[in-house]
C-alpha atoms as a PDB file:
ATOM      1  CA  UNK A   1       0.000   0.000   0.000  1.00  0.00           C
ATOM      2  CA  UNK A   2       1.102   3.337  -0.717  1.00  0.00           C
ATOM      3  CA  UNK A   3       1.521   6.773   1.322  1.00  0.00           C
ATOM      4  CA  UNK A   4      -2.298   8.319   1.526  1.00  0.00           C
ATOM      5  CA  UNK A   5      -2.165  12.423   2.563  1.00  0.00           C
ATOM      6  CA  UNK A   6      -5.273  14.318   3.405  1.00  0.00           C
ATOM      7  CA  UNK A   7      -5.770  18.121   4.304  1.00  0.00           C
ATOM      8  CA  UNK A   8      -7.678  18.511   7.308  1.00  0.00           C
ATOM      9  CA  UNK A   9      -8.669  20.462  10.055  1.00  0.00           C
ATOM     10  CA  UNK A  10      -9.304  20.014  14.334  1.00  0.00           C
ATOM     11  CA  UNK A  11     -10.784  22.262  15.841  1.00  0.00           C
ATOM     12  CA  UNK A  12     -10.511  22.687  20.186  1.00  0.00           C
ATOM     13  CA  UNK A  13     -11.369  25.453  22.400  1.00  0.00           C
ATOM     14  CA  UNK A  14      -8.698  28.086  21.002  1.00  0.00           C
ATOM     15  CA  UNK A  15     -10.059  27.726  17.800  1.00  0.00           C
ATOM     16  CA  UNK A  16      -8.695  25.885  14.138  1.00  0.00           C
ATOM     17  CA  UNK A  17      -5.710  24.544  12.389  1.00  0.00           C
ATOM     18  CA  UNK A  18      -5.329  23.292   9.240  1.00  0.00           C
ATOM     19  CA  UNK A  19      -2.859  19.862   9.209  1.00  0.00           C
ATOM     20  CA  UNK A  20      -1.916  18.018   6.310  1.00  0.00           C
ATOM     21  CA  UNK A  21      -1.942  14.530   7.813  1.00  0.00           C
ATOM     22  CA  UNK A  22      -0.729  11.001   6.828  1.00  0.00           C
ATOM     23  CA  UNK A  23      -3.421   8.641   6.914  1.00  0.00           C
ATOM     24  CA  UNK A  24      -2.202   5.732   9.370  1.00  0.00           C
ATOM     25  CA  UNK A  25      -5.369   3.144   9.082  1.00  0.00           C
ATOM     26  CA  UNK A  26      -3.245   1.189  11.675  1.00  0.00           C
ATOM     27  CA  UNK A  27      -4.095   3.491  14.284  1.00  0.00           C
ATOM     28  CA  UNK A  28      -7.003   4.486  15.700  1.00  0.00           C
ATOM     29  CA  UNK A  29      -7.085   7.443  17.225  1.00  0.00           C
ATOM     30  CA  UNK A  30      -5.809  11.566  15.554  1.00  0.00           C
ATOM     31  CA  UNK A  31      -2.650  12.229  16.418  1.00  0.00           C
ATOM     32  CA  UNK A  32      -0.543  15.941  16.925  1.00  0.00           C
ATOM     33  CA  UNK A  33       2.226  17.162  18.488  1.00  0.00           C
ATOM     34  CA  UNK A  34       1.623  18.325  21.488  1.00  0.00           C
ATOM     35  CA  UNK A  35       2.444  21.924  20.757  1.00  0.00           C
ATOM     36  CA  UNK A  36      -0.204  21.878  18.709  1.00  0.00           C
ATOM     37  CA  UNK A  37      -2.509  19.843  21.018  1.00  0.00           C
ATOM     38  CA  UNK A  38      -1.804  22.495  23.479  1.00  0.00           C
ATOM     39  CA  UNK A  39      -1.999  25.797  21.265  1.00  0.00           C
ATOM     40  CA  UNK A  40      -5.734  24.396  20.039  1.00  0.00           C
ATOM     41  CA  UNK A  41      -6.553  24.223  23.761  1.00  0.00           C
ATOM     42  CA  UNK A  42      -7.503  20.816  23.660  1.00  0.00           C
ATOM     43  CA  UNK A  43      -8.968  19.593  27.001  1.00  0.00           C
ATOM     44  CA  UNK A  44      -7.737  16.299  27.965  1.00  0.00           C
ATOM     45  CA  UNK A  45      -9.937  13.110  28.656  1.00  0.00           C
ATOM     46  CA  UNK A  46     -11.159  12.178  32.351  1.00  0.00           C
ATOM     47  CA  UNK A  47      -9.224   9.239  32.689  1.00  0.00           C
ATOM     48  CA  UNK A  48      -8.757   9.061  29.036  1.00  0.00           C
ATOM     49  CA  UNK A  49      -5.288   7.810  29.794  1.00  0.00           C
ATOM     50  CA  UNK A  50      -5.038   4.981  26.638  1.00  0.00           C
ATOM     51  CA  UNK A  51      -2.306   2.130  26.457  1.00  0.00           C
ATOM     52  CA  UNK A  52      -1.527   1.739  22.886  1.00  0.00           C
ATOM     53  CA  UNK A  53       0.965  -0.257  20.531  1.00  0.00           C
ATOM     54  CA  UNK A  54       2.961   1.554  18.769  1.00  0.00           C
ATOM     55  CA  UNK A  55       6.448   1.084  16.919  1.00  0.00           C
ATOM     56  CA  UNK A  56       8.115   1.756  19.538  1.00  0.00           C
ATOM     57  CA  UNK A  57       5.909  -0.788  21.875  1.00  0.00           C
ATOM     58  CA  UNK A  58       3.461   0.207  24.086  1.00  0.00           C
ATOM     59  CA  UNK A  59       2.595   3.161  25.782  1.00  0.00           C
ATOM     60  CA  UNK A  60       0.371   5.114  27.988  1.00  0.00           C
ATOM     61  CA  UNK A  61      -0.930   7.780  26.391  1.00  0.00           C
ATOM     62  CA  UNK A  62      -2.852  11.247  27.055  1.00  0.00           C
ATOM     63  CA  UNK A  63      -6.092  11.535  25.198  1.00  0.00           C
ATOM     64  CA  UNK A  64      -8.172  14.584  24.012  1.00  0.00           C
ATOM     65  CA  UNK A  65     -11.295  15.811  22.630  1.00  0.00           C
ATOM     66  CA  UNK A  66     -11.420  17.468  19.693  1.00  0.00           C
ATOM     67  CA  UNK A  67     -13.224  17.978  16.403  1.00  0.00           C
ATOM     68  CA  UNK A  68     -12.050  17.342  12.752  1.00  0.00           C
ATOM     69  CA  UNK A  69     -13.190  18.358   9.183  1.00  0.00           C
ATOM     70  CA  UNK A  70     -12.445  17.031   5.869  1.00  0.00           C
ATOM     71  CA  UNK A  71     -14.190  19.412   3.403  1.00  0.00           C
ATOM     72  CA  UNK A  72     -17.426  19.777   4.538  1.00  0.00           C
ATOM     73  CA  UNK A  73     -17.556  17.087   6.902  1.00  0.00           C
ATOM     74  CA  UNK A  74     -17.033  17.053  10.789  1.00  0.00           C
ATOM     75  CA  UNK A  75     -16.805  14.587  13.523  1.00  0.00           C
ATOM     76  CA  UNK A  76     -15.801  14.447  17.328  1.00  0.00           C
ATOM     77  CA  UNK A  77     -12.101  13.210  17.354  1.00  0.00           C
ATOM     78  CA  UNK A  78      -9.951  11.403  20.084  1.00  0.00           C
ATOM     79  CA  UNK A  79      -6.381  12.921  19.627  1.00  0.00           C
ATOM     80  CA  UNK A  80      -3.245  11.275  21.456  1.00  0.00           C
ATOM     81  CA  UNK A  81       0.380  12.851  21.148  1.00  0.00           C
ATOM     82  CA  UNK A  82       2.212  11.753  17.996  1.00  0.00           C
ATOM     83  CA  UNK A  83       5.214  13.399  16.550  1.00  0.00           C
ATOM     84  CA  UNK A  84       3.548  14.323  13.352  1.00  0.00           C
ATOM     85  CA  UNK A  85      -0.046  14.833  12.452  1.00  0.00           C
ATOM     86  CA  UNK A  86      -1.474  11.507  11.862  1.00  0.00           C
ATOM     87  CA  UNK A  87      -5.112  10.903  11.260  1.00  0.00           C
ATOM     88  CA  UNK A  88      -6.589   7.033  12.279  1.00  0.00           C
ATOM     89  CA  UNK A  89      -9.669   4.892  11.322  1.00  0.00           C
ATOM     90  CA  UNK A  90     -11.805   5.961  14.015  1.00  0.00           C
ATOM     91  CA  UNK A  91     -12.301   9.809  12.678  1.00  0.00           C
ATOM     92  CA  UNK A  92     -12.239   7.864   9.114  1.00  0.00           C
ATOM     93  CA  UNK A  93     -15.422   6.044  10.202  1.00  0.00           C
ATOM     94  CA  UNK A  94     -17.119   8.624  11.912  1.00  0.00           C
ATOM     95  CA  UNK A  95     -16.426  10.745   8.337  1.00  0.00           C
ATOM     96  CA  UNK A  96     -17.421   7.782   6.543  1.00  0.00           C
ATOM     97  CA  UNK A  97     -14.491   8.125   4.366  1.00  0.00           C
ATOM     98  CA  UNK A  98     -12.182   4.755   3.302  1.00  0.00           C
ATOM     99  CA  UNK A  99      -8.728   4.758   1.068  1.00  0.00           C
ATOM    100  CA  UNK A 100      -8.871   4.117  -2.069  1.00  0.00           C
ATOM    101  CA  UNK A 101      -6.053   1.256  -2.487  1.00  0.00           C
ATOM    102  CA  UNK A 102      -5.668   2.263  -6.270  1.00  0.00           C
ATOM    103  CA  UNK A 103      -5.569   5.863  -6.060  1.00  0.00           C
ATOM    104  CA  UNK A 104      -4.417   5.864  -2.681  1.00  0.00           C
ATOM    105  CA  UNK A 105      -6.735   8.948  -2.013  1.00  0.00           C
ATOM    106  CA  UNK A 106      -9.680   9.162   0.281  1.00  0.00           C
ATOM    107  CA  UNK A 107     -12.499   9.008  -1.016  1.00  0.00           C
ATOM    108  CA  UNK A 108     -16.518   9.118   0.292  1.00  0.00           C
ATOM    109  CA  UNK A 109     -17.882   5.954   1.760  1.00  0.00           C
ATOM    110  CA  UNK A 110     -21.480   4.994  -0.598  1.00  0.00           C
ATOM    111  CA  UNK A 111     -24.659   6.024   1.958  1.00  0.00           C
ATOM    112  CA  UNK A 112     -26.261   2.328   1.459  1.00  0.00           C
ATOM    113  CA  UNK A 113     -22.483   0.789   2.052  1.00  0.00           C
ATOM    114  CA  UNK A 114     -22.379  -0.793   5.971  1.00  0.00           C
ATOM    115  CA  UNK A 115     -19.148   1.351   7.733  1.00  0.00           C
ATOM    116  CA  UNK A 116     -17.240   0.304   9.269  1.00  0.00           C
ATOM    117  CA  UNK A 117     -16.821  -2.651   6.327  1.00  0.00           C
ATOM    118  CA  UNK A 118     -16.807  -4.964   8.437  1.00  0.00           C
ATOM    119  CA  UNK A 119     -19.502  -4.996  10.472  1.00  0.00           C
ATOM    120  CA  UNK A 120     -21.821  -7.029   8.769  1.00  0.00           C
END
């Protein structure tokens, strides 16, 4: 699979950024640095403290509450401290937006297709 880039925006309490994020469908949650988590004035998640895998093994994690857009779209977002702006399959879902695997864009999930695809 190829490298899939998206424009997008979060929005928190300070107000909104534009990111261009990589598209990590390994992970699941949005993911800044935490400059920018804090200059968005992101709150942070009651006991939204999340152990994840990552490559370098597991952690324990921060989470936040946030919103992101994709064109016209918006959802609620979970965002965890990454290194560079990475966006995961749970704001994907909520956006009801998939890659493409040939294009290797994003593209609009069909309204009578079941999202996630696998819940059938």
């Amino acid at each position: 699979m190829g490298r899939t880039m998206v424009e997008a925006s979060v929005t928190g309490e300070n107000g909104t950024r534009r990111f261009e994020f990589l598209v990590d469908t390994g992970s699941t949650f949005v993911g800044l640095p935490l400059e920018d988590i804090e200059a968005l004035g992101l709150p942070k998640i009651p006991g939204g403290v999340h152990r994840l895998m990552t490559a370098l093994g597991i952690t324990e994690n921060e989470t936040y509450a946030g919103s992101v857009r994709i064109g016209d779209d918006r959802a609620p977002a979970t965002v965890v401290i990454t290194p560079l702006p990475l966006i995961g399959y749970e704001a994907l879902e909520n956006l009801r937006m998939k890659v493409n695997p040939v294009t290797q864009q994003l593209e609009k999930a069909p309204e009578d297709e079941i999202m996630p695809p696998y819940a059938l």
